[in-house]
Protein backbone atom coordinates (compact mmCIF):
# COMPACT_ATOMS: atom_id res chain seq x y z
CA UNK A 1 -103.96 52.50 150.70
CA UNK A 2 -106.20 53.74 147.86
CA UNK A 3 -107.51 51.35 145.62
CA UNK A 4 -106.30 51.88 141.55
CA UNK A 5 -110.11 53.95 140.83
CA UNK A 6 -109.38 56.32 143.73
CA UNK A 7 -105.86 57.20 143.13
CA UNK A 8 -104.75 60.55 142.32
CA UNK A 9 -101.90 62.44 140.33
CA UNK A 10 -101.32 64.75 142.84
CA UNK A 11 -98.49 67.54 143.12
CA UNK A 12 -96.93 69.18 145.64
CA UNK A 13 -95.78 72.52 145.48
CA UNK A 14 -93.42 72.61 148.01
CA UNK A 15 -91.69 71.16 150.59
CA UNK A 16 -91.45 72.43 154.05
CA UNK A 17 -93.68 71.43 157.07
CA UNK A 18 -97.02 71.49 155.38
CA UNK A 19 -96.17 69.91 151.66
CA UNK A 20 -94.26 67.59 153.33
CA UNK A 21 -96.54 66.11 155.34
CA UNK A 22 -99.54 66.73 153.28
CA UNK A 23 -97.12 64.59 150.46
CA UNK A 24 -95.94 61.76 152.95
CA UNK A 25 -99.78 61.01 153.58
CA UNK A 26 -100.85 61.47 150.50
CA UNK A 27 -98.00 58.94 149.25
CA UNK A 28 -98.33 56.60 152.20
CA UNK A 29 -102.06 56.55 151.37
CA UNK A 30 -101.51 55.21 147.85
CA UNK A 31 -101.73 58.40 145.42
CA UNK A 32 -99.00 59.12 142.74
CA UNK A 33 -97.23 62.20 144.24
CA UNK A 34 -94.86 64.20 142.74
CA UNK A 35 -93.32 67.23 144.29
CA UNK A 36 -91.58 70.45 143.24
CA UNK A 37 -88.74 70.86 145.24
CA UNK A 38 -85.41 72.78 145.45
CA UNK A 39 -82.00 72.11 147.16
CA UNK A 40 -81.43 70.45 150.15
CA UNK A 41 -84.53 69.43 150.34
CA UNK A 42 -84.72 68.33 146.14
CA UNK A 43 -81.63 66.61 147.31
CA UNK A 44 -82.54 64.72 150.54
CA UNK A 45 -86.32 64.18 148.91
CA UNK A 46 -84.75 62.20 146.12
CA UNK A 47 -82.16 60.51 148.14
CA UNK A 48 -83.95 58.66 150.81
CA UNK A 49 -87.27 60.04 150.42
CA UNK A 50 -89.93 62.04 152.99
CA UNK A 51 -89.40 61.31 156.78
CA UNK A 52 -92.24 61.95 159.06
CA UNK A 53 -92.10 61.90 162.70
CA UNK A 54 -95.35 63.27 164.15
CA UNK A 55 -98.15 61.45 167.07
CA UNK A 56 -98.27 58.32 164.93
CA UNK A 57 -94.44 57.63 165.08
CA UNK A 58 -92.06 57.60 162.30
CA UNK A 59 -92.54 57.18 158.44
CA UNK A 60 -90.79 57.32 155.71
CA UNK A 61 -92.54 58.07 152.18
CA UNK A 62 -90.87 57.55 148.72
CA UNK A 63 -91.63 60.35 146.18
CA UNK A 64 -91.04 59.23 142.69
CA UNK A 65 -91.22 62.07 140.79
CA UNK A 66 -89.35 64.65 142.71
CA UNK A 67 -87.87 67.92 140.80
CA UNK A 68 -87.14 71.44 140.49
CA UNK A 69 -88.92 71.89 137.31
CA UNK A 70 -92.55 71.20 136.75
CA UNK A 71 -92.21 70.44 133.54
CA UNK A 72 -90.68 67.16 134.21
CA UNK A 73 -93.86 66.09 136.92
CA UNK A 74 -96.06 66.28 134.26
CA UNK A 75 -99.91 67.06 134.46
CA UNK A 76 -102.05 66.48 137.77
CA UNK A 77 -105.61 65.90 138.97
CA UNK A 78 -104.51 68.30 141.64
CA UNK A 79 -101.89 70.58 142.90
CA UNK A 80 -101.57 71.63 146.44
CA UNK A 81 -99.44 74.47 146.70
CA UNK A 82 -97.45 75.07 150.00
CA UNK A 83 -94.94 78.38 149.26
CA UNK A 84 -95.28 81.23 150.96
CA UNK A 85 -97.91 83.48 149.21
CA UNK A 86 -95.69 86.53 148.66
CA UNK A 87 -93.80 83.78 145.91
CA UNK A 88 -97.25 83.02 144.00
CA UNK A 89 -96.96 85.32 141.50
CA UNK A 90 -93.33 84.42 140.56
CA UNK A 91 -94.20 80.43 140.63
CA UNK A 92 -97.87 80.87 139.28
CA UNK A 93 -96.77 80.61 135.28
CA UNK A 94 -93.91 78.15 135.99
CA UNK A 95 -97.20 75.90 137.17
CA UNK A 96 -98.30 75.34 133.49
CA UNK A 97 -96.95 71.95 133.12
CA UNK A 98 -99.05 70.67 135.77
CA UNK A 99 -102.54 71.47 134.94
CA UNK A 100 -105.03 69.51 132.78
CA UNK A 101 -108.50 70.01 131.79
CA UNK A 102 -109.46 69.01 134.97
CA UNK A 103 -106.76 70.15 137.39
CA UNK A 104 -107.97 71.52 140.92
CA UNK A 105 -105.27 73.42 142.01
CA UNK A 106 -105.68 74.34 145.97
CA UNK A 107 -103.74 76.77 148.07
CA UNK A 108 -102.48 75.94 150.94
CA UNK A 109 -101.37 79.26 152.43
CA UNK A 110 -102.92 81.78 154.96
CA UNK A 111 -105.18 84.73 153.59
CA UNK A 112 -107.65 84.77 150.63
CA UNK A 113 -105.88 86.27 147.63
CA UNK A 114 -103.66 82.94 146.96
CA UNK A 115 -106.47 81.45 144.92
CA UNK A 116 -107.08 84.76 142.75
CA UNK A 117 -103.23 84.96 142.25
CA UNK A 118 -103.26 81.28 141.19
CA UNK A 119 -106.45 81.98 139.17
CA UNK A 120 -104.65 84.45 136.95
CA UNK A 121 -101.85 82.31 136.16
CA UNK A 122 -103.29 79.20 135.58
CA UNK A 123 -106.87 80.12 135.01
CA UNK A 124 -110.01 80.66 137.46
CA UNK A 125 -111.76 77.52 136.69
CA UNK A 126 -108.57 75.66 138.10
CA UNK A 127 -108.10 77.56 141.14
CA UNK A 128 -110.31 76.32 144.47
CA UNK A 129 -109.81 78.10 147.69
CA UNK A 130 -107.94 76.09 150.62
CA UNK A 131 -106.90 75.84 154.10
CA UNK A 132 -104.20 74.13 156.29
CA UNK A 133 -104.68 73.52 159.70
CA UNK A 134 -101.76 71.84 160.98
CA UNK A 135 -98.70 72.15 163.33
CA UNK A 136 -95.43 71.12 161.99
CA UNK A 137 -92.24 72.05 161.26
CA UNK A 138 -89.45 70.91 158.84
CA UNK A 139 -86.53 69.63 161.07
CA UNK A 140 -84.23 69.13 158.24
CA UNK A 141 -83.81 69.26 154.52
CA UNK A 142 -86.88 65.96 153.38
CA UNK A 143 -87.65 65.82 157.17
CA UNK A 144 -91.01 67.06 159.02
CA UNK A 145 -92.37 66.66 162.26
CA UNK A 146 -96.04 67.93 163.25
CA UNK A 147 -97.55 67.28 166.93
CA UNK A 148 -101.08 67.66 165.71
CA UNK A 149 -104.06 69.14 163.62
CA UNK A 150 -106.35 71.99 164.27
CA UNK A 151 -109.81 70.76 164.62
CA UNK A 152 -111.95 73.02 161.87
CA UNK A 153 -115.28 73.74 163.24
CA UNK A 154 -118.66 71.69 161.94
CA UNK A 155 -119.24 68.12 160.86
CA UNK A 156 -116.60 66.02 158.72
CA UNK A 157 -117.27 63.77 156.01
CA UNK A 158 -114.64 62.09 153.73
CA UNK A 159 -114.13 63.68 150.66
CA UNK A 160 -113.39 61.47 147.50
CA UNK A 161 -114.31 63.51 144.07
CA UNK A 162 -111.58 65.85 143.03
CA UNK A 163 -114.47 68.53 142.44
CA UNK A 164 -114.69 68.27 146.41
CA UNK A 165 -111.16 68.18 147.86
CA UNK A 166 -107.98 66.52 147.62
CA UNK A 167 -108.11 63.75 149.97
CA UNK A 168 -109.26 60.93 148.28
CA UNK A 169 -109.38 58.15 150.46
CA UNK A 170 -106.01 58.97 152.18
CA UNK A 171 -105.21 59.09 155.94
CA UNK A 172 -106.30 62.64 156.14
CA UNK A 173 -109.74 64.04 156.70
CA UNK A 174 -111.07 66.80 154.80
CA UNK A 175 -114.34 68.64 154.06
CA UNK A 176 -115.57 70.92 151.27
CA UNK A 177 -116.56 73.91 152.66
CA UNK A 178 -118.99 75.90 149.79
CA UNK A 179 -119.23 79.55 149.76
CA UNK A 180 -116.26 80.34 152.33
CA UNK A 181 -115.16 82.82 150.17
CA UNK A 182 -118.48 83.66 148.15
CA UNK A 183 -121.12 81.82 146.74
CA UNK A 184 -118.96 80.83 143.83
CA UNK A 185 -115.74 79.84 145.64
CA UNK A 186 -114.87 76.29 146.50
CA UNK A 187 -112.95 75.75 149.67
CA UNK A 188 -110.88 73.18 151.18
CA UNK A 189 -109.95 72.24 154.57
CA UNK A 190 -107.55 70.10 155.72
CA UNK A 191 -106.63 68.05 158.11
């Protein structure tokens, strides 16, 4: 669990087999989550919370801030957004609410335009360039299981400044990855 100094405000953009399970560990691991949801799975989310089933058995993860609306999640220290990319620059403005002055907001999604998209809507000095390397699936509506991570290439090291990736001190490892996309670009890889 994170102590109180390294906890994060963190929201998640979506909830299908990555934001899930990025969300569930994020929450298991201690941070404040909140999550932008719809339907079923806005539904199921705030009913009985995130289940995980993946190579570490079963979890469940309570959400406390779960809507539909990011307006009502309030601002974050980041946002990891997990929607399709063709839907970024629909969802882009409705992000508003959740940035700060110091709001990393990190893609999630294949292909390198998702942080430019993101950059125009909420502003470039917000936007950081990311990657997920995960396999997973949603099962149900609040429900995700995953079998594994992709192994990303070149030495680890645990990333706790919010300038350097989302993990924090959570269960997932992650490494900032400088100049992936330029010499400019900040880029984060997850598992």
């Amino acid at each position: 669990m994170a102590a109180l100094s390294d906890a994060r405000i963190i929201a998640v953009v979506g909830a299908g087999g990555v934001g899930g399970l990025l969300a569930a560990m994020l929450a298991r691991a201690g941070h404040d989550v909140r999550m932008l949801a719809r339907g079923a799975t806005l539904a199921a989310i705030r009913e009985r919370g995130l289940r995980i089933h993946g190579p570490d058995g079963d979890h469940a993860a309570a959400i406390a801030r779960v809507s539909d609306d990011a307006a009502d999640l309030g601002a974050a220290d980041i946002v990891l957004i997990t929607v399709k990319t063709w839907q970024l620059a629909e969802l882009g403005p409705r992000l508003v609410p959740l940035i700060g002055d110091r709001t990393l907001v990190v893609p999630m999604q294949n292909g390198v335009e998702a942080s430019e998209v993101l950059g125009h809507a909420l502003g470039d000095e917000h936007a950081v360039g990311g990657v997920c390397r995960m396999i997973g699936w949603t099962e149900r509506p609040g429900e995700v299981r995953w079998i594994g991570a992709a192994r990303a290439p070149g030495p680890r090291r645990r990333v706790t400044d919010p300038a350097q990736g989302p993990a924090g001190r959570s269960e997932m490892n992650s490494k900032a990855r400088p100049g992936v996309l330029g010499p400019a670009a900040r880029t984060t890889l997850f598992p």
